[in-house]
PDB file of N, CA and C in Angstrom:
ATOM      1  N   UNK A   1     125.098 111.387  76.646  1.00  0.00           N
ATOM      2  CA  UNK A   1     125.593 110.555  77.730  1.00  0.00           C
ATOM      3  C   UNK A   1     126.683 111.307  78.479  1.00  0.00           C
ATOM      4  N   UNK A   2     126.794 111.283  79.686  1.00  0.00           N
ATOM      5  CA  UNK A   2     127.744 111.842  80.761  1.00  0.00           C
ATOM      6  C   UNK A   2     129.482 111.257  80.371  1.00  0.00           C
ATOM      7  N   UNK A   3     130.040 112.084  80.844  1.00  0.00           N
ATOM      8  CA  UNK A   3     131.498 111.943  80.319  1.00  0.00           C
ATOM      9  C   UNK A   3     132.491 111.635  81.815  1.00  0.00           C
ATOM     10  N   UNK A   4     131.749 112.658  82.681  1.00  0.00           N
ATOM     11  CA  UNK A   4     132.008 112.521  83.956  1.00  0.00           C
ATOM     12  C   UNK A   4     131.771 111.601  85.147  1.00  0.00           C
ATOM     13  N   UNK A   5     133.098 110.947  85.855  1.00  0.00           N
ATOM     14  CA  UNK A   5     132.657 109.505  86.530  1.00  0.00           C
ATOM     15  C   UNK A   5     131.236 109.802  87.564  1.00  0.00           C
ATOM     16  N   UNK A   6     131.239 111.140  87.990  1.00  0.00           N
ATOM     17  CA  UNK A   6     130.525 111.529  88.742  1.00  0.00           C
ATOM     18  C   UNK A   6     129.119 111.622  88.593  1.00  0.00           C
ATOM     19  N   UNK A   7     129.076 112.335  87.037  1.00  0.00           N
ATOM     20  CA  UNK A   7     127.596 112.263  86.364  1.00  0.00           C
ATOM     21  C   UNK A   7     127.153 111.087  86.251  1.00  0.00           C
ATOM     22  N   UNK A   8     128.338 110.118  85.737  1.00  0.00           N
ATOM     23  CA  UNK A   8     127.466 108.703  85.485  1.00  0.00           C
ATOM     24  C   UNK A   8     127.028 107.949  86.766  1.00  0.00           C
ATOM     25  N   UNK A   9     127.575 108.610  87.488  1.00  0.00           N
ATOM     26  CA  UNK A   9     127.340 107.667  88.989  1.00  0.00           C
ATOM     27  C   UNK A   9     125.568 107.960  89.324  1.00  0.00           C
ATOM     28  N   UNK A  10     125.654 109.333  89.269  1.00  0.00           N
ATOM     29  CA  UNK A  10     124.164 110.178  89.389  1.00  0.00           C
ATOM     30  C   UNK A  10     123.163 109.822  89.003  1.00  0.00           C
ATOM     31  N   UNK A  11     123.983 109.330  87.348  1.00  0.00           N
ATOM     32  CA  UNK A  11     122.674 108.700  86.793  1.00  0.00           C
ATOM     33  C   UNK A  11     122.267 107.291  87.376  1.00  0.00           C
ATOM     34  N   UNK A  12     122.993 106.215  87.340  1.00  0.00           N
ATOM     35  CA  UNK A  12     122.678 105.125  88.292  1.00  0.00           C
ATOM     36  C   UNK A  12     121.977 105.522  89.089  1.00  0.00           C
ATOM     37  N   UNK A  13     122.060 106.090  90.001  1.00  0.00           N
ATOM     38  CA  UNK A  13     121.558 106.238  91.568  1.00  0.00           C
ATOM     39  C   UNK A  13     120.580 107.104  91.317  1.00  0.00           C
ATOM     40  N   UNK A  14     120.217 107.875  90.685  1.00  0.00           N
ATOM     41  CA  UNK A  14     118.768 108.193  89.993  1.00  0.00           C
ATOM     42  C   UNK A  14     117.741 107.212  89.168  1.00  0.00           C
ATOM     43  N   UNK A  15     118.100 106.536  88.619  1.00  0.00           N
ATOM     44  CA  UNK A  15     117.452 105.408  87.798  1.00  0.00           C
ATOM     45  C   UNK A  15     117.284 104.346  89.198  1.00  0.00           C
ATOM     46  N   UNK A  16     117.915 103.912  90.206  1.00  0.00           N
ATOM     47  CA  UNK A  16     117.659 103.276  91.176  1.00  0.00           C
ATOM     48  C   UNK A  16     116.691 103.862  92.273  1.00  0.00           C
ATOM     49  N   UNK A  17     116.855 105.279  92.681  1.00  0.00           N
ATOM     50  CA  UNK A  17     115.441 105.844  93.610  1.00  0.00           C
ATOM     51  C   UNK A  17     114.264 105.882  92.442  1.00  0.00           C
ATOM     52  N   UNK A  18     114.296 106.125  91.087  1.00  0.00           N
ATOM     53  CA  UNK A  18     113.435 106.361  90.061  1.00  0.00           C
ATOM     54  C   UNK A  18     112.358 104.918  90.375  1.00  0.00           C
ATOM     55  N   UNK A  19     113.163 104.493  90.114  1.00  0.00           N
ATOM     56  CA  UNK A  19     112.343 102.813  90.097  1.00  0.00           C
ATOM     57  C   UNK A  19     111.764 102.188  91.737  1.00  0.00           C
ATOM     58  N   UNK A  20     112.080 102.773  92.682  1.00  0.00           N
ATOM     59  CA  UNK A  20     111.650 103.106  94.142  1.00  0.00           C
ATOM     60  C   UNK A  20     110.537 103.531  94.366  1.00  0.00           C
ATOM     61  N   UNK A  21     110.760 104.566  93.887  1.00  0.00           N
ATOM     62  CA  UNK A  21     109.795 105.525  93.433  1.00  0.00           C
ATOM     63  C   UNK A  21     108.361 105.187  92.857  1.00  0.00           C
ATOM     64  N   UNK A  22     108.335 104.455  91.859  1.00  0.00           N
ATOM     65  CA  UNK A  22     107.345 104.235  91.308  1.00  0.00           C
ATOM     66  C   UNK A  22     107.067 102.779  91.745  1.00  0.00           C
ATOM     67  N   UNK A  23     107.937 102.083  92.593  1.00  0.00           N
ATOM     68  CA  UNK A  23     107.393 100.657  93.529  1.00  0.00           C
ATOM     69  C   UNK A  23     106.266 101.553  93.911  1.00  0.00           C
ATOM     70  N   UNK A  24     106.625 102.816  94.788  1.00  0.00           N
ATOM     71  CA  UNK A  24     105.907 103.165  96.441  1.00  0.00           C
ATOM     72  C   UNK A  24     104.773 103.212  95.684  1.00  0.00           C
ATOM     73  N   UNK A  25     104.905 104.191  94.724  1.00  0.00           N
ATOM     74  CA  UNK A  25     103.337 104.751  94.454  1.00  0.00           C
ATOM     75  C   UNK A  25     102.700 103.952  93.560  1.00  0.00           C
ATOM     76  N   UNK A  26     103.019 102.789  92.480  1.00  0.00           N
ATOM     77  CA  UNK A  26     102.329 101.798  92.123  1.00  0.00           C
ATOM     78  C   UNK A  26     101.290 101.276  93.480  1.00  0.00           C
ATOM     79  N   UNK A  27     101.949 101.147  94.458  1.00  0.00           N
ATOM     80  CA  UNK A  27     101.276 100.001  96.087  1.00  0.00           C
ATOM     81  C   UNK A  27     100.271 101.120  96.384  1.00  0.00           C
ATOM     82  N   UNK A  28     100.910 102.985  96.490  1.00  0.00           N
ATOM     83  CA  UNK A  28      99.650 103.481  96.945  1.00  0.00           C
ATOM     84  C   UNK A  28      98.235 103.821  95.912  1.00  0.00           C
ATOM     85  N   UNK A  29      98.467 103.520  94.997  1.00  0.00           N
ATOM     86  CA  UNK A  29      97.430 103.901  93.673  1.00  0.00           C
ATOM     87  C   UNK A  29      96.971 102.142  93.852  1.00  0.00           C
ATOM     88  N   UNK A  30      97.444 101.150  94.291  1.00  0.00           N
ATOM     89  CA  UNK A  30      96.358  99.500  94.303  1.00  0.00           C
ATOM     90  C   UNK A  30      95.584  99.901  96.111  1.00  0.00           C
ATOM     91  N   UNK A  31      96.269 100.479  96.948  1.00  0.00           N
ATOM     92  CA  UNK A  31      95.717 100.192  97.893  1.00  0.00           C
ATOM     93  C   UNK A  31      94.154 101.337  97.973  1.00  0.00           C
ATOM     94  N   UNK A  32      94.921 102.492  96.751  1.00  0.00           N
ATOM     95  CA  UNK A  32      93.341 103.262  96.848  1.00  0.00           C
ATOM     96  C   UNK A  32      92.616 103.170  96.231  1.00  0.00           C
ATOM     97  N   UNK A  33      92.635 101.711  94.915  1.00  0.00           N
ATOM     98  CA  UNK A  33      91.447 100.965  94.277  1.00  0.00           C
ATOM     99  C   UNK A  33      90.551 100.786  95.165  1.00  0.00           C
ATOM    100  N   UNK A  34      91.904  99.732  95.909  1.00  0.00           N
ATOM    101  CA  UNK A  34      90.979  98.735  97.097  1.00  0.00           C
ATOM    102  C   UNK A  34      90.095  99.681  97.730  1.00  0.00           C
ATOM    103  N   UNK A  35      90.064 101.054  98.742  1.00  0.00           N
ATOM    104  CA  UNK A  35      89.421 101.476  99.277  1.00  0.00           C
ATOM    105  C   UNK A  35      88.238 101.748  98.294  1.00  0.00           C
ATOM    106  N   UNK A  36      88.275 102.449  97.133  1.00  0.00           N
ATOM    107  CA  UNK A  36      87.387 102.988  96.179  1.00  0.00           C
ATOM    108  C   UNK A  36      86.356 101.506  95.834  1.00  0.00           C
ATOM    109  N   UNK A  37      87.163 100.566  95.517  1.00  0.00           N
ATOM    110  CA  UNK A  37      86.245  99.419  94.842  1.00  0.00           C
ATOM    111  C   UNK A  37      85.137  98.941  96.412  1.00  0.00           C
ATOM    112  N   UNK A  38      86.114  99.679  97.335  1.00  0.00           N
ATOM    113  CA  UNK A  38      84.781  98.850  98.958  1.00  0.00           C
ATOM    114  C   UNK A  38      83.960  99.713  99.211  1.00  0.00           C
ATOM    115  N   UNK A  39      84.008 101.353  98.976  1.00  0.00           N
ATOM    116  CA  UNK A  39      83.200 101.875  99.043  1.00  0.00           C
ATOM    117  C   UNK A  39      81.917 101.518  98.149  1.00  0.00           C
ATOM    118  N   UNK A  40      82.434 101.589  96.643  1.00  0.00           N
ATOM    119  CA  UNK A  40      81.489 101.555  95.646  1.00  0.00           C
ATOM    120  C   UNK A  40      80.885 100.418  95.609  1.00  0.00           C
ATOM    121  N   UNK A  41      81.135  99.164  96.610  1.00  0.00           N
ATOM    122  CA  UNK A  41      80.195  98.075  96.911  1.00  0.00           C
ATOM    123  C   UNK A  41      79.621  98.332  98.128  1.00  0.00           C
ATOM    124  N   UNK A  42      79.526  99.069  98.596  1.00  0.00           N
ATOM    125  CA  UNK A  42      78.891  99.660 100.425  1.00  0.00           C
ATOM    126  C   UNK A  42      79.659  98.266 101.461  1.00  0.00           C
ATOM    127  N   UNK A  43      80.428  98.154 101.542  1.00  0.00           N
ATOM    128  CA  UNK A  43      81.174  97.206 102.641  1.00  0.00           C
ATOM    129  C   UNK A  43      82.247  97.919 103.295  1.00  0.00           C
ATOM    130  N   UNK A  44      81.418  98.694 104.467  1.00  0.00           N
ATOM    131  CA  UNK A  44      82.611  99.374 105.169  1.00  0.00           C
ATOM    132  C   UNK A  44      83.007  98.852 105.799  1.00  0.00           C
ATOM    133  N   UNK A  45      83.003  97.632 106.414  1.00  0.00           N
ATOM    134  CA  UNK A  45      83.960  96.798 107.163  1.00  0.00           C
ATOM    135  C   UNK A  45      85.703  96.345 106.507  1.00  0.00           C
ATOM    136  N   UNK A  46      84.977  96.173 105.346  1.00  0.00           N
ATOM    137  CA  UNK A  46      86.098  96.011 103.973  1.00  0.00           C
ATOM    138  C   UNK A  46      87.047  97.452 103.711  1.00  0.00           C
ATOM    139  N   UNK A  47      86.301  98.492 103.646  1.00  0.00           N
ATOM    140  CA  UNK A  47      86.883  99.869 103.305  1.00  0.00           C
ATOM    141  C   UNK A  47      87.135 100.151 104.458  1.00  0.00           C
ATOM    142  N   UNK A  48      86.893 100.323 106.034  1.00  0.00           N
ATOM    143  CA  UNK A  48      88.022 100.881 107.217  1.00  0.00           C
ATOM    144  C   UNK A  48      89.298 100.235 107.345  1.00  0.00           C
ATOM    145  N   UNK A  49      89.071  98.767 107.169  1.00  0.00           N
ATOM    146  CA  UNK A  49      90.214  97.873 106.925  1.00  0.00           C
ATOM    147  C   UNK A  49      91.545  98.571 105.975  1.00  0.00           C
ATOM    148  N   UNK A  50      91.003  98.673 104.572  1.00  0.00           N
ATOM    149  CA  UNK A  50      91.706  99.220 103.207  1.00  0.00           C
ATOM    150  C   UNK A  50      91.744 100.587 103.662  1.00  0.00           C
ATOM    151  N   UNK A  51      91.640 101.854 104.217  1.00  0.00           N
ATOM    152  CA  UNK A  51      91.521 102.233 104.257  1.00  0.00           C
ATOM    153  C   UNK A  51      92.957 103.105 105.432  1.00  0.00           C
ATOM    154  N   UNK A  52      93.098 101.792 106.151  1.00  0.00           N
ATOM    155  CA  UNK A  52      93.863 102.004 107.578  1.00  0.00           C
ATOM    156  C   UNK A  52      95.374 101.439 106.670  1.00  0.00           C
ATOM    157  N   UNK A  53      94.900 100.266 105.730  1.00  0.00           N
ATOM    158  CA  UNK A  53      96.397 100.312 105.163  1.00  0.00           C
ATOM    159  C   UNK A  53      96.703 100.998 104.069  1.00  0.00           C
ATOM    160  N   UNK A  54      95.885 101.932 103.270  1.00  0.00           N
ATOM    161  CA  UNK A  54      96.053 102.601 102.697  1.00  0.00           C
ATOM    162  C   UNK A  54      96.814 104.076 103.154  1.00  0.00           C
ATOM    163  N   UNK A  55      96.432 104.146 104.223  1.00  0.00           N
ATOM    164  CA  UNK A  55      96.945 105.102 105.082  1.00  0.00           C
ATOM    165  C   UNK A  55      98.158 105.383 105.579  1.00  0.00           C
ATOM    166  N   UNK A  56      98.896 103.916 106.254  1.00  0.00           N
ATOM    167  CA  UNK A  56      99.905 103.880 106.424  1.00  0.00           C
ATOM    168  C   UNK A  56     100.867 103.637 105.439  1.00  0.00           C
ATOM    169  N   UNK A  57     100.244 103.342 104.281  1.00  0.00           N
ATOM    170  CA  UNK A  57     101.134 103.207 102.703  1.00  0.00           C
ATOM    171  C   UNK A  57     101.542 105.069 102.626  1.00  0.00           C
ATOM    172  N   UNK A  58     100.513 105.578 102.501  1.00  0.00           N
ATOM    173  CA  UNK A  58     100.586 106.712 102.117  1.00  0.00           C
ATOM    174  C   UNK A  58     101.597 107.474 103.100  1.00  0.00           C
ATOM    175  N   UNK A  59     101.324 108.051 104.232  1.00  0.00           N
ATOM    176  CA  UNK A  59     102.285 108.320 105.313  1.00  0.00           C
ATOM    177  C   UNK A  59     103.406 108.108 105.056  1.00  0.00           C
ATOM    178  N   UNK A  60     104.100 106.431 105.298  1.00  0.00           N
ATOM    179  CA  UNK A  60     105.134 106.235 104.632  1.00  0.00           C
ATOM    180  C   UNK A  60     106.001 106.414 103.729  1.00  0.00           C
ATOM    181  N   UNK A  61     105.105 106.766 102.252  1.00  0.00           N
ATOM    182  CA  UNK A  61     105.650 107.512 101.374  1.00  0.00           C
ATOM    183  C   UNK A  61     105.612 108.921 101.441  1.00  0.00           C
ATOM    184  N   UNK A  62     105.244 109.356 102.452  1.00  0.00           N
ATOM    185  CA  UNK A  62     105.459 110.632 102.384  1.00  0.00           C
ATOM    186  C   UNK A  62     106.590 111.040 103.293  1.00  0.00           C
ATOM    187  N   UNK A  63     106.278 110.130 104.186  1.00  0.00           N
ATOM    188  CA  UNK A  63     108.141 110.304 105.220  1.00  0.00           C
ATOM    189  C   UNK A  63     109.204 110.291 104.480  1.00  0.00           C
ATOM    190  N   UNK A  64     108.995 109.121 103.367  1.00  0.00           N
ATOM    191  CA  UNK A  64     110.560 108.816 102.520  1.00  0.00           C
ATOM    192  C   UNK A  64     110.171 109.931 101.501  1.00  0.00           C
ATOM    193  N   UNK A  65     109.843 111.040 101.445  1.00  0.00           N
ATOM    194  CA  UNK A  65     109.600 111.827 100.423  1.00  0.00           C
ATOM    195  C   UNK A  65     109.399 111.334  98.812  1.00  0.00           C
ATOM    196  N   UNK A  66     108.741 110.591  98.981  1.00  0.00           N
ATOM    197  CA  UNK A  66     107.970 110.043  97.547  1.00  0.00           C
ATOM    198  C   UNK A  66     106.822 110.944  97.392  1.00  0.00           C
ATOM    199  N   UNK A  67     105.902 111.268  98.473  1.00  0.00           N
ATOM    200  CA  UNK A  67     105.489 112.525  98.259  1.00  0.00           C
ATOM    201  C   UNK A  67     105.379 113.453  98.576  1.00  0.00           C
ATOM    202  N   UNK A  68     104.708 114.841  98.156  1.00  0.00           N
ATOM    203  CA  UNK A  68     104.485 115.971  98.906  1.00  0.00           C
ATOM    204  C   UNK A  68     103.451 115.898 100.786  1.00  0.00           C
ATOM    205  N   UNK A  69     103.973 116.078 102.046  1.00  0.00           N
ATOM    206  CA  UNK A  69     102.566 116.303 102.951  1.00  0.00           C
ATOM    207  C   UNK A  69     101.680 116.538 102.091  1.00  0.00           C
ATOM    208  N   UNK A  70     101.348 117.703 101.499  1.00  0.00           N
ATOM    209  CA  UNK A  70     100.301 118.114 101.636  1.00  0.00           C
ATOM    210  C   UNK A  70      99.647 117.254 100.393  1.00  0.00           C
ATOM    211  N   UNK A  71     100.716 116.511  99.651  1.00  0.00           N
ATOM    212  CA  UNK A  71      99.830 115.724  98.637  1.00  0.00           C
ATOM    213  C   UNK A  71      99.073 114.047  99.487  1.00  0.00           C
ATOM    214  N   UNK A  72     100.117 114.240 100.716  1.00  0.00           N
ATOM    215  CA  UNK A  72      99.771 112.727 101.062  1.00  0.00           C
ATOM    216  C   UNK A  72      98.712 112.811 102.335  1.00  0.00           C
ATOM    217  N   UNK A  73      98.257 114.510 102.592  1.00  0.00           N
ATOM    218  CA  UNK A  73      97.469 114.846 103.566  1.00  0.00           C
ATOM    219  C   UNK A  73      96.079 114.807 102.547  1.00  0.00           C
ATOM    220  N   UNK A  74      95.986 115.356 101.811  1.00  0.00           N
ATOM    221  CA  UNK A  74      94.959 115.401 100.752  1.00  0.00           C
ATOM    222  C   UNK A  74      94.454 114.267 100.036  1.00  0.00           C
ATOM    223  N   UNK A  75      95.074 113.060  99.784  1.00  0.00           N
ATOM    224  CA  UNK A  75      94.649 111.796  99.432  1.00  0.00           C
ATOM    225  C   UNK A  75      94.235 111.060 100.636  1.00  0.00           C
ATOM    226  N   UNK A  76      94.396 111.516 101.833  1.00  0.00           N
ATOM    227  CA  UNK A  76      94.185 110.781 102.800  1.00  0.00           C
ATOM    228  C   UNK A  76      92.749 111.140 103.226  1.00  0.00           C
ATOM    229  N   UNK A  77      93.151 112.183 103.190  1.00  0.00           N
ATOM    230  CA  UNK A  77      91.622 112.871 103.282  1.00  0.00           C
ATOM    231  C   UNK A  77      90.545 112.654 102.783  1.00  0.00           C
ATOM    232  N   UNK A  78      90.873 112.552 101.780  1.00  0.00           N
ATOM    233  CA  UNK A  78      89.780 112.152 100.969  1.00  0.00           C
ATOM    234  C   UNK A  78      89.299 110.433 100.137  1.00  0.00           C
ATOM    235  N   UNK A  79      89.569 110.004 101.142  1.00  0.00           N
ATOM    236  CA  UNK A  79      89.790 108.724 101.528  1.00  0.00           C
ATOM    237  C   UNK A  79      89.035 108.255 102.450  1.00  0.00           C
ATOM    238  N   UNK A  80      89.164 109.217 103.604  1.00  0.00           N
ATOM    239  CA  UNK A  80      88.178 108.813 104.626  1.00  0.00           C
ATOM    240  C   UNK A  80      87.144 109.462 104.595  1.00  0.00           C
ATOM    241  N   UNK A  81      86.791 110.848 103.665  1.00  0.00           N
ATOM    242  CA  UNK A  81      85.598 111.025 104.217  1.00  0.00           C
ATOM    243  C   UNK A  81      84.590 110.162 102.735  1.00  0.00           C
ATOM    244  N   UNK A  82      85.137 109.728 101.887  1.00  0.00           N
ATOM    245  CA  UNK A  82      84.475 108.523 100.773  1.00  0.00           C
ATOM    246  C   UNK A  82      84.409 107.597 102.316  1.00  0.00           C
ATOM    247  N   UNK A  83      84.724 107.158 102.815  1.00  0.00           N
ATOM    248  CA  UNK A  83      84.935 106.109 104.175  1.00  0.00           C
ATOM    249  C   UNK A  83      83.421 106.499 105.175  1.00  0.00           C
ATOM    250  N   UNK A  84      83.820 107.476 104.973  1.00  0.00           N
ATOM    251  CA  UNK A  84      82.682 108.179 106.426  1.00  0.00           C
ATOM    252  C   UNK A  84      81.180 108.479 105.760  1.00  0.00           C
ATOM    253  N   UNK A  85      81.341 108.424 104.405  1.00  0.00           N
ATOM    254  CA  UNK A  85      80.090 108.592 103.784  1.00  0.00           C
ATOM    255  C   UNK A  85      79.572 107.594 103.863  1.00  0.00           C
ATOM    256  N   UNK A  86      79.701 106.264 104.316  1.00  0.00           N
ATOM    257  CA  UNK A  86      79.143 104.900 104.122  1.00  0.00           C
ATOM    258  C   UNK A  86      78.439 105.151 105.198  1.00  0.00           C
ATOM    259  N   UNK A  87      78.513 105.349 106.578  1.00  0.00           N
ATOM    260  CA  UNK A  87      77.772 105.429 107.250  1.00  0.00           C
ATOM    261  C   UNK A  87      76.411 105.864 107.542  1.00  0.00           C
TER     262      UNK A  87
END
């Protein structure tokens, strides 16, 4: 355990983005069920829908650096073209 007022502060405020943290990406790992579970029933009306808010989930967390671009360019990606295969 930290001795320093400073360390302990750190730790708080790490355990508070920690738990942020895993809000964001709990919401983006349900919203890319949702897309996955509409593909794998062929209802792309259902999956462009899930798909558009899955999107802006993702983005979002990638602005607030929850994740990497290129991790939140790559899930996106591959998102829509599972999306574009319905067609």
């Amino acid at each position: 355990m930290a001795n320093i007022k400073s360390a302990k502060k750190r730790i708080l405020v790490i355990e508070t983005k920690t738990l942020k943290n895993k809000i964001i990406k709990s919401k983006v790992k349900t919203l890319i069920k949702k897309v996955d579970a509409a593909v794998a029933a062929g209802d792309k009306a259902l999956a462009e829908k899930s798909l558009k808010d899955a999107t802006v989930a993702i983005s979002k967390a990638s602005a607030k650096g929850v994740y990497h671009k290129n991790t939140a360019a790559r899930k996106i990606s591959r998102l829509q073209l599972s999306v574009n295969k319905l067609a």
